[in-house]
C-alpha atoms as a PDB file:
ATOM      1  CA  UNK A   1       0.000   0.000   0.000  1.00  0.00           C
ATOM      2  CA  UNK A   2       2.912   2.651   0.774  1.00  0.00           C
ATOM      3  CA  UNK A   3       4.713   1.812  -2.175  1.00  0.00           C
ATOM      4  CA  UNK A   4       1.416   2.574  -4.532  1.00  0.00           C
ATOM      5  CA  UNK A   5       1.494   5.428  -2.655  1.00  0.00           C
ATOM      6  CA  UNK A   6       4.991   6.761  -3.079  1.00  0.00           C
ATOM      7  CA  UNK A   7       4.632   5.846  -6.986  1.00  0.00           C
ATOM      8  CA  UNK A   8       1.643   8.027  -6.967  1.00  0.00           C
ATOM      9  CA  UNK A   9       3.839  10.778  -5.881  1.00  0.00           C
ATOM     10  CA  UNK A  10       6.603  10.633  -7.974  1.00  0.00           C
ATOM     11  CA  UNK A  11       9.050   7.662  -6.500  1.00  0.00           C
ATOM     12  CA  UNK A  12      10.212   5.024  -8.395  1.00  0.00           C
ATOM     13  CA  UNK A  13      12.084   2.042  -6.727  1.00  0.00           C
ATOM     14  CA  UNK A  14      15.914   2.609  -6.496  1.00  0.00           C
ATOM     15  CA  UNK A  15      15.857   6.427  -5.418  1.00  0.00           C
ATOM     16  CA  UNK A  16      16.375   7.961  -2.259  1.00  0.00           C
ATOM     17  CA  UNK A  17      14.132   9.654  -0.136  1.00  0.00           C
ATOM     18  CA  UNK A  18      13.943  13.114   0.599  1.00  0.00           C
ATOM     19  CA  UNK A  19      13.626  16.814  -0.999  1.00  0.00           C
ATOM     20  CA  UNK A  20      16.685  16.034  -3.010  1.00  0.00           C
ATOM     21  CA  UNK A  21      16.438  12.054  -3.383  1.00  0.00           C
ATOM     22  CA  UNK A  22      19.784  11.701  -1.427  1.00  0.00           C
ATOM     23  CA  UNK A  23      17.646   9.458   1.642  1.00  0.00           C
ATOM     24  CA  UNK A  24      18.508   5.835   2.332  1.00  0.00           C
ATOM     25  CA  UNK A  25      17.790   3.371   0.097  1.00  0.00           C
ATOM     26  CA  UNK A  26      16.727   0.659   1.980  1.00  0.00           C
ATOM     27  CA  UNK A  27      14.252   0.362   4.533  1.00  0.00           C
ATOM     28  CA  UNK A  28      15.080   0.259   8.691  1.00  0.00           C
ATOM     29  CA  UNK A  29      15.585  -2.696  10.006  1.00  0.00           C
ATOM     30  CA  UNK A  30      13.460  -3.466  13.148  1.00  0.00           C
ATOM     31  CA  UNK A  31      14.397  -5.776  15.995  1.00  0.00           C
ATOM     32  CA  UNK A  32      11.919  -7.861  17.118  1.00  0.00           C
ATOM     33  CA  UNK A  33      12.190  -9.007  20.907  1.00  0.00           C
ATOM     34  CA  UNK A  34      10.482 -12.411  21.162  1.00  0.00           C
ATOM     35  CA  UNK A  35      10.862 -12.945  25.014  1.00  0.00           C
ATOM     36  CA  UNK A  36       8.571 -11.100  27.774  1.00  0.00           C
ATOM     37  CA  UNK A  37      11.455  -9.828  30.028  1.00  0.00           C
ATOM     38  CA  UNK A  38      11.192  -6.388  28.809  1.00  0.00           C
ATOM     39  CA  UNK A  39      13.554  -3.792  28.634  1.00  0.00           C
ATOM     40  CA  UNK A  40      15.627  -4.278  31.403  1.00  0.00           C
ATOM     41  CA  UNK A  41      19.141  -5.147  31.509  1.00  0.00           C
ATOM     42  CA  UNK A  42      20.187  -8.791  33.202  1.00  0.00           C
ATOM     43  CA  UNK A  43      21.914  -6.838  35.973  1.00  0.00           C
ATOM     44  CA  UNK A  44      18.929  -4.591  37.198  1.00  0.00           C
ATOM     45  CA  UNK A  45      17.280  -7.910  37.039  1.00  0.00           C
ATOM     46  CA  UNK A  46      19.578 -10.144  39.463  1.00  0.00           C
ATOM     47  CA  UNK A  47      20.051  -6.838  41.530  1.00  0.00           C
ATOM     48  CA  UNK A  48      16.171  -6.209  42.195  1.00  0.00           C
ATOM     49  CA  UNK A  49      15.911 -10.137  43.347  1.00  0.00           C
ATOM     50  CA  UNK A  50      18.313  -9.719  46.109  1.00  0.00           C
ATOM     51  CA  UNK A  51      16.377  -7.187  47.395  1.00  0.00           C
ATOM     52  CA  UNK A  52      13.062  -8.515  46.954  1.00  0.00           C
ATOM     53  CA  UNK A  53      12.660  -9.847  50.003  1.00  0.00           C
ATOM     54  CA  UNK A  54      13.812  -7.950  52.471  1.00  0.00           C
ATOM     55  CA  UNK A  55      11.076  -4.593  53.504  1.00  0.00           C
ATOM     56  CA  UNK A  56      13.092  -2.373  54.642  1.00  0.00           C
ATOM     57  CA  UNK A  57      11.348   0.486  56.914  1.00  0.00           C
ATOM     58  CA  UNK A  58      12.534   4.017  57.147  1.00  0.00           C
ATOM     59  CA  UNK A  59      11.784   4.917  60.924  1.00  0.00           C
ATOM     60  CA  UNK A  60      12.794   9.084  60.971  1.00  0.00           C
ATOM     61  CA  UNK A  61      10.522  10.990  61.727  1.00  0.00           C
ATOM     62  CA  UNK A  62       7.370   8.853  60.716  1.00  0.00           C
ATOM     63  CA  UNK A  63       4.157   8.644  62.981  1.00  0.00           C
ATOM     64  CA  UNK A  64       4.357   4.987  64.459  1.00  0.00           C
ATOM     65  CA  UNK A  65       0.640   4.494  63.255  1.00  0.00           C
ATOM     66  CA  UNK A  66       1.835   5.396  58.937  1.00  0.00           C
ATOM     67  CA  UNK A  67       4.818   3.264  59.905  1.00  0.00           C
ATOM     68  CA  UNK A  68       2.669  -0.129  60.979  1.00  0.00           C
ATOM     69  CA  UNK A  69       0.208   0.681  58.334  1.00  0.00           C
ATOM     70  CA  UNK A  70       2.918   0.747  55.691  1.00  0.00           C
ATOM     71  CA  UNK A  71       4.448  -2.728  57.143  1.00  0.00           C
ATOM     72  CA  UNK A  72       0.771  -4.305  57.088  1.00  0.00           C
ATOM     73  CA  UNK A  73       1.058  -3.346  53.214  1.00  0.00           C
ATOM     74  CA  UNK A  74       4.177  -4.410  52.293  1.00  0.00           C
ATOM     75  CA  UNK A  75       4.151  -7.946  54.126  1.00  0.00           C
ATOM     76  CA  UNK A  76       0.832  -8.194  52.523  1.00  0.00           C
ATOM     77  CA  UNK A  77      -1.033  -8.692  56.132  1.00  0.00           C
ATOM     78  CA  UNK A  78      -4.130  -7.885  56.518  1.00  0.00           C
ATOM     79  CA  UNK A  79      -4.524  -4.210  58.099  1.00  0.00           C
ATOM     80  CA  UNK A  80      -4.209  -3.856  62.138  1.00  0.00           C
ATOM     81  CA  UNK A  81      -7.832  -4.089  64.505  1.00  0.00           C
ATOM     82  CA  UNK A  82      -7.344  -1.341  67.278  1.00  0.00           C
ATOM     83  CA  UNK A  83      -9.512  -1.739  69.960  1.00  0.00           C
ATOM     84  CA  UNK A  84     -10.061   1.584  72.591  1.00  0.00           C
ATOM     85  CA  UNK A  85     -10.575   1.067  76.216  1.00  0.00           C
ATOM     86  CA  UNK A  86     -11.648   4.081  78.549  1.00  0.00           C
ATOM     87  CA  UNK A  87     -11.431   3.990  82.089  1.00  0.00           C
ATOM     88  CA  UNK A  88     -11.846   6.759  84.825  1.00  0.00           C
ATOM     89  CA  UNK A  89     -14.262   9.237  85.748  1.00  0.00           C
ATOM     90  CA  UNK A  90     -15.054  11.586  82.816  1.00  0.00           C
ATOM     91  CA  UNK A  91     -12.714  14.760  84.187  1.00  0.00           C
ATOM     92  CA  UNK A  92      -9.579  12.032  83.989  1.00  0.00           C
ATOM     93  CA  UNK A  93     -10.455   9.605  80.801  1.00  0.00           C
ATOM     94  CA  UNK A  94      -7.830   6.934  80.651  1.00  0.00           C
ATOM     95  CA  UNK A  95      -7.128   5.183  77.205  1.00  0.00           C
ATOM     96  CA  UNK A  96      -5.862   1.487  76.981  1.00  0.00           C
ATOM     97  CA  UNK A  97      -5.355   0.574  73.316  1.00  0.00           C
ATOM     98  CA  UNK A  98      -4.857  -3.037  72.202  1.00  0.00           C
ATOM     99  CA  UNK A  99      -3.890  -4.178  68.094  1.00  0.00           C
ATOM    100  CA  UNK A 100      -4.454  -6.838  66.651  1.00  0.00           C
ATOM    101  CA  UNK A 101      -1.197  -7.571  63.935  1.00  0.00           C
ATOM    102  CA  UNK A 102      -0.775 -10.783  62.096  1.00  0.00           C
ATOM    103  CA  UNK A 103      -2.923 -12.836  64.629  1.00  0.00           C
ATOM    104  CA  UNK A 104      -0.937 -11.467  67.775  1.00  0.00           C
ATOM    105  CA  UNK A 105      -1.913  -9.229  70.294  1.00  0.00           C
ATOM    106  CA  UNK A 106      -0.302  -5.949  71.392  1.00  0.00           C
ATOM    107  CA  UNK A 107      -1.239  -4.033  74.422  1.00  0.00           C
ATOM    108  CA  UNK A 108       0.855  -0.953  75.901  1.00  0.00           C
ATOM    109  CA  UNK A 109       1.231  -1.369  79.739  1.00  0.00           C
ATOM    110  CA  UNK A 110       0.667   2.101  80.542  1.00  0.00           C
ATOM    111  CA  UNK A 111      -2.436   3.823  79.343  1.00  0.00           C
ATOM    112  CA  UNK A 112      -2.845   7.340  78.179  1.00  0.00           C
ATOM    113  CA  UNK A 113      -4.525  10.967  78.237  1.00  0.00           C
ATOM    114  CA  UNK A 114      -5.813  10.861  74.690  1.00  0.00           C
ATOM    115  CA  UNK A 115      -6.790   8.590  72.435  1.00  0.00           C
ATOM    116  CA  UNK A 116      -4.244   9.750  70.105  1.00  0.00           C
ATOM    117  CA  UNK A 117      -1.506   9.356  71.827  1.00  0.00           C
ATOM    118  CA  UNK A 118      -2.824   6.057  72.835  1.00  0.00           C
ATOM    119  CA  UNK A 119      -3.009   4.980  69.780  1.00  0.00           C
ATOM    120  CA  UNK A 120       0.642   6.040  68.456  1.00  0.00           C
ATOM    121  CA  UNK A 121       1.710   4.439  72.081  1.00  0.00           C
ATOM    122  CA  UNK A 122       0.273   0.806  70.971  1.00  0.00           C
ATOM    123  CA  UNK A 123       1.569   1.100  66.995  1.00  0.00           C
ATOM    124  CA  UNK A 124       5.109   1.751  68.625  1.00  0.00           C
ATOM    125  CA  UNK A 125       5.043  -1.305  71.098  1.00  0.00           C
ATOM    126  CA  UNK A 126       4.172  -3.052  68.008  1.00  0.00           C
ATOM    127  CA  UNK A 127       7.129  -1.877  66.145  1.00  0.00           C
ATOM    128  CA  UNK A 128       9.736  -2.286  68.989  1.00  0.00           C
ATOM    129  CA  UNK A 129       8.571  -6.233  69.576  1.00  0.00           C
ATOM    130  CA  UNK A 130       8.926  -6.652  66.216  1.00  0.00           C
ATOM    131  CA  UNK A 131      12.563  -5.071  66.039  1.00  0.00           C
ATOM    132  CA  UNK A 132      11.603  -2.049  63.904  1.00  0.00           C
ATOM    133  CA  UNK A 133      12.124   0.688  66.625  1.00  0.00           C
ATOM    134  CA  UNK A 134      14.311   0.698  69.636  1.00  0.00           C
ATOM    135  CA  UNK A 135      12.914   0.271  72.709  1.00  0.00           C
ATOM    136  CA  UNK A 136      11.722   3.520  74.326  1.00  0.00           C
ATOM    137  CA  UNK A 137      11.045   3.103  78.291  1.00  0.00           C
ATOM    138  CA  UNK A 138       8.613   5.528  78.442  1.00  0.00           C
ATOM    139  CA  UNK A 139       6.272   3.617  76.142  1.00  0.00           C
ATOM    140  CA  UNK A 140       6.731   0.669  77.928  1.00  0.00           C
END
């Protein structure tokens, strides 16, 4: 169909392409990749399965709650159950947090002034029994 098309126009087989028929005279080549690896070099390839396996975890400066969400995600668990419990009169609420991660439960010893804090309190026992944070005493 192109070459009808280029003899409409003027071409006839041998020439060159071009204002002043100086173009290439044969057609490009194409390479044709038969495998499904893609584009990527064999070295990117043996280099991303060493790490593959290993989730690593950046710790500064993250909230301890976006840091046990993000391990739940990349360990492919399923998400962390928080449970709340309030104790004390209603001038002095006390909050005792408990999670649920990977089957196990976590519960803080001491409890807290806000549920927030509560909360952050529980994620980081989480992370520290599971190696991911050092061990802060006043959490404990």
């Amino acid at each position: 169909m192109g070459h009808k098309l280029m003899q409409k126009m003027g071409w006839t087989p041998g020439e060159g392409l071009g204002k002043d028929r100086d173009g290439p005279l044969e057609p490009l080549t194409l390479d044709v990749k038969s495998d499904r690896k893609g584009l990527v070099s064999s070295d990117e390839i043996q280099s991303s399965k060493k790490s593959h396996g290993v989730v690593s975890m950046e710790v500064a400066g993250k909230h301890p709650v976006s840091m046990l969400m993000e391990l739940c995600s990349k360990k492919h668990w399923p998400p962390p159950q928080f449970t709340c419990i309030e104790s004390g009169p209603s001038n002095n609420r006390r909050f005792t947090w408990k999670a649920v991660v990977n089957g196990v439960e976590y519960e803080p010893i001491a409890s807290s002034a806000s549920k927030k804090t509560g909360k952050a309190q529980v994620c980081a026992v989480v992370l520290q029994s599971l190696g991911l944070m050092q061990n802060d005493q006043a959490l404990w």
